[in-house]
Protein backbone atom coordinates (compact mmCIF):
# COMPACT_ATOMS: atom_id res chain seq x y z
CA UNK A 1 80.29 93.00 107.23
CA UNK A 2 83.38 94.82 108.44
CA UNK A 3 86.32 95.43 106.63
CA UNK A 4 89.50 96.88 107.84
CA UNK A 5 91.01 98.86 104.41
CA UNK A 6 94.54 99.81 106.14
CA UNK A 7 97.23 98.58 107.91
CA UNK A 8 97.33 101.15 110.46
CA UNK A 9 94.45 102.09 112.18
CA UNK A 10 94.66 105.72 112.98
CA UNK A 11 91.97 107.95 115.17
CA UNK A 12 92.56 111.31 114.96
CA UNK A 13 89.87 113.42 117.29
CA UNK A 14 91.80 117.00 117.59
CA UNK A 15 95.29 116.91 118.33
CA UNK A 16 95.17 113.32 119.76
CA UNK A 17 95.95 110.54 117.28
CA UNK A 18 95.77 107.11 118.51
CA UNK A 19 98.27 104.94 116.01
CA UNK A 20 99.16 101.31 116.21
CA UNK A 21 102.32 100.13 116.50
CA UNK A 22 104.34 98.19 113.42
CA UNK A 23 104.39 95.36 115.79
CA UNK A 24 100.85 95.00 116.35
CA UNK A 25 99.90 95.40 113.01
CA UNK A 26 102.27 92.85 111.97
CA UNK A 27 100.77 90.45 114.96
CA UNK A 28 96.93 91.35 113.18
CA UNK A 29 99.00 89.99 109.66
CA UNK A 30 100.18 87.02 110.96
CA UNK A 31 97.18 85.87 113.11
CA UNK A 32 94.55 86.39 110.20
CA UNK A 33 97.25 84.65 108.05
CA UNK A 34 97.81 81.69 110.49
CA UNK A 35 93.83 81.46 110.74
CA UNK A 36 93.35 81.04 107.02
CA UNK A 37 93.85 77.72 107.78
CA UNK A 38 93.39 77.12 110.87
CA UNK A 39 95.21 73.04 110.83
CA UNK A 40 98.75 74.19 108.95
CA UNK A 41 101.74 74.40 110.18
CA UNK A 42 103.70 77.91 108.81
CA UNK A 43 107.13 78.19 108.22
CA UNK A 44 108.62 81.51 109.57
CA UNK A 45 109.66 82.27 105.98
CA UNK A 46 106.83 81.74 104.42
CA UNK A 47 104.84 84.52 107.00
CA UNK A 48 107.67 87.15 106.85
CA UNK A 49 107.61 86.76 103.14
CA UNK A 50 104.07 86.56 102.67
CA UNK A 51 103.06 89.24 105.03
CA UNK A 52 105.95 91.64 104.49
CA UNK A 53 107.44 90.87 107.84
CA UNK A 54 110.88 91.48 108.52
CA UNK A 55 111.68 87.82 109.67
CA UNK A 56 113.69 88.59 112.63
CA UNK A 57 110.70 90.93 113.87
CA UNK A 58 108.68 88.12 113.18
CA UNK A 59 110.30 85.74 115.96
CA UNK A 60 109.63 88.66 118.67
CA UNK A 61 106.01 89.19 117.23
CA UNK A 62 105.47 85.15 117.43
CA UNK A 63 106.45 84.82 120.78
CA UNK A 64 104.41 87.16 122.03
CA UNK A 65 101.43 85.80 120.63
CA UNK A 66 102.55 82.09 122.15
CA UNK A 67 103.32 83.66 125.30
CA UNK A 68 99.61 84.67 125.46
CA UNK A 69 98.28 81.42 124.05
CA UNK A 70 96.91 82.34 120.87
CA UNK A 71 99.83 80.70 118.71
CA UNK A 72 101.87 77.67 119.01
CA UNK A 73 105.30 76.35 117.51
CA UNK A 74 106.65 72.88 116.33
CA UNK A 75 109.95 71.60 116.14
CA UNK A 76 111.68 69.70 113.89
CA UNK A 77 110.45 67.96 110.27
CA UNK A 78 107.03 69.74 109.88
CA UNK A 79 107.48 72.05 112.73
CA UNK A 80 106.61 75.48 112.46
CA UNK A 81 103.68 77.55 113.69
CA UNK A 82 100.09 77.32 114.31
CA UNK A 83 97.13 78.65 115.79
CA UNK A 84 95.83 77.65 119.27
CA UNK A 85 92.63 79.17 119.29
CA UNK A 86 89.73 79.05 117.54
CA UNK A 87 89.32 82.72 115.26
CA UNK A 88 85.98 82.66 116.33
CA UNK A 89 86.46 83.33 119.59
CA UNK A 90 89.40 85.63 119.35
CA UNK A 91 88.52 89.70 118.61
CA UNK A 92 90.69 92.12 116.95
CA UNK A 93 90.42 94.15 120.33
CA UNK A 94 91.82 90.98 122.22
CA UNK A 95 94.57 90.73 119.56
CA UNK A 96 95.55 94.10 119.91
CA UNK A 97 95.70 94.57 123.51
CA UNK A 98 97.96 91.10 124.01
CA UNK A 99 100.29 93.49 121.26
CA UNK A 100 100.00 96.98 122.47
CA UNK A 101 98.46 96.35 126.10
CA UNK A 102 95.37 98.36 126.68
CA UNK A 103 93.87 100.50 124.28
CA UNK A 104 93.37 104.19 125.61
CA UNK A 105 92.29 107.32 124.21
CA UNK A 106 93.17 109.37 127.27
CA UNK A 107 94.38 107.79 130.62
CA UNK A 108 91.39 109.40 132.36
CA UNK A 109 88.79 107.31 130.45
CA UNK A 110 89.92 104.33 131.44
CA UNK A 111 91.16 104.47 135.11
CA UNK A 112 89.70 107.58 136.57
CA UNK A 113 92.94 108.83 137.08
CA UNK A 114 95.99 111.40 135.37
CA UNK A 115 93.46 114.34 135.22
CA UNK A 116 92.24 116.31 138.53
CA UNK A 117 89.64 118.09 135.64
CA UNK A 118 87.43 114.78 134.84
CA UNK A 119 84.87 115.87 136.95
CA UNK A 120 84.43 119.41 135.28
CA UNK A 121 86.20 118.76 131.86
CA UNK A 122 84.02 119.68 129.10
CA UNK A 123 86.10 116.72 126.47
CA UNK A 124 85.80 113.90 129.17
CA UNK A 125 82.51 112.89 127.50
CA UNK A 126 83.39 112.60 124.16
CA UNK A 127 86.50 111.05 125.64
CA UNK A 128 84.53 108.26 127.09
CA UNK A 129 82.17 108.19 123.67
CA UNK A 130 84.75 107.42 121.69
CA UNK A 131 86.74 104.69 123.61
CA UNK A 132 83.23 102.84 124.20
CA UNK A 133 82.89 102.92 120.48
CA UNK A 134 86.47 102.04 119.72
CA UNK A 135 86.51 99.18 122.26
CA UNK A 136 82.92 97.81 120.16
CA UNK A 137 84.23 98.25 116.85
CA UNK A 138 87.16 96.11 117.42
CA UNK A 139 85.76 93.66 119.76
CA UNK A 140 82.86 93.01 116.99
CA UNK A 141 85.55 92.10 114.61
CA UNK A 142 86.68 87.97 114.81
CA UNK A 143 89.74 86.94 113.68
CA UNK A 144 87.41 84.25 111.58
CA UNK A 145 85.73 87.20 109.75
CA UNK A 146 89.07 88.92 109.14
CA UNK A 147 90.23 85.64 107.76
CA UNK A 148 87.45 85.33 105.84
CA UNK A 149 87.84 89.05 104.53
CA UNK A 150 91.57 88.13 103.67
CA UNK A 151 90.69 84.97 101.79
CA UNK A 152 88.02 87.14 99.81
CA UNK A 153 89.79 89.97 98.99
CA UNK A 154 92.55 87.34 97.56
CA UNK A 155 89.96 85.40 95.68
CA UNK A 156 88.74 88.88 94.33
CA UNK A 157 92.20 90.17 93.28
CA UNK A 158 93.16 86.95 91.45
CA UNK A 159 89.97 87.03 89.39
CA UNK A 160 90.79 90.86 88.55
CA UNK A 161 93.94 89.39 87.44
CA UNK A 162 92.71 86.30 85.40
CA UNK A 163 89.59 89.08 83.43
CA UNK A 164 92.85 91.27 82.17
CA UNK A 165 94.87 88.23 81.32
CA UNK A 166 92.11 86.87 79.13
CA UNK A 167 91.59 90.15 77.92
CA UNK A 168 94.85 91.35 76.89
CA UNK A 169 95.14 87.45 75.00
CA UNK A 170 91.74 88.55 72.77
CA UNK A 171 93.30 91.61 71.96
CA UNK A 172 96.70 90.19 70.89
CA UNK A 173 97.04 89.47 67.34
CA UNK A 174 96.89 85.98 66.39
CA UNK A 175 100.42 84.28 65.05
């Protein structure tokens, strides 16, 4: 099982460091949110506040993801928005590049191009290593599994919470 422990997702391989942007984490938030339940309808204020979204960020972030078909909105009494594809089928790496567009290491990996050294560079290798394995980390990742992860984690924290409630009633003193 793979579990994604922070928010931003950070490669650092020498001097390079590949960082996501606030907006596509926040898209990552709101998809795995939305696909906790994959047949409700979410109010915009109920996602910014539950996800820590600034909601006027939220309306750009949503858009984008409708614009690319993954999320849809309602109007009106019991509008709001949903998701339009089935987590399953969706991978973080999909998810990331409707956000960010591609995902690159270096420019030369990917096209060919922006380095007249690939040829003879000693890095271009480990270059290349590195975005295959980025590309297969995040494209074996489901939004479904991250869901799942979410809903765990949750389920987790809350029984954490209800062991020190029921201990810290035993060690009260009785009245």
């Amino acid at each position: 099982m793979f579990h994604v422990e922070h928010r931003v997702l950070a490669f650092f391989l020498g001097q390079l460091m590949f960082t996501l942007s606030r907006e596509a984490d926040y898209a990552v938030r709101v998809m795995v949110h939305m696909a906790s339940d994959v047949e409700e309808r979410f109010q915009s204020k109920t996602l910014a506040k539950d996800e820590s979204i600034p909601e006027s960020f939220l309306f750009k972030i949503l858009q984008t993801l409708i614009r690319h078909g993954v999320a849809r909105s309602y109007r009106g009494v019991g509008g709001g928005y949903q998701l339009a594809i089935d987590p399953a089928r969706l991978s973080l790496y999909r998810l990331l590049e409707m956000v960010e567009g591609p995902l690159t290491l270096n420019l030369c990996v990917v096209s060919g191009i922006g380095c007249e050294f690939t040829e003879q560079c000693s890095v271009h290798d480990v270059w290349a290593v590195a975005q295959a394995q980025l590309r297969k980390t995040l494209e074996g990742v489901s939004l479904e599994e991250l869901a799942r992860n979410a809903q765990q984690k949750k389920h987790e924290l809350t029984s954490i919470g209800s062991g020190f409630e029921l201990l810290e009633s035993r060690d009260r003193p009785a009245q």
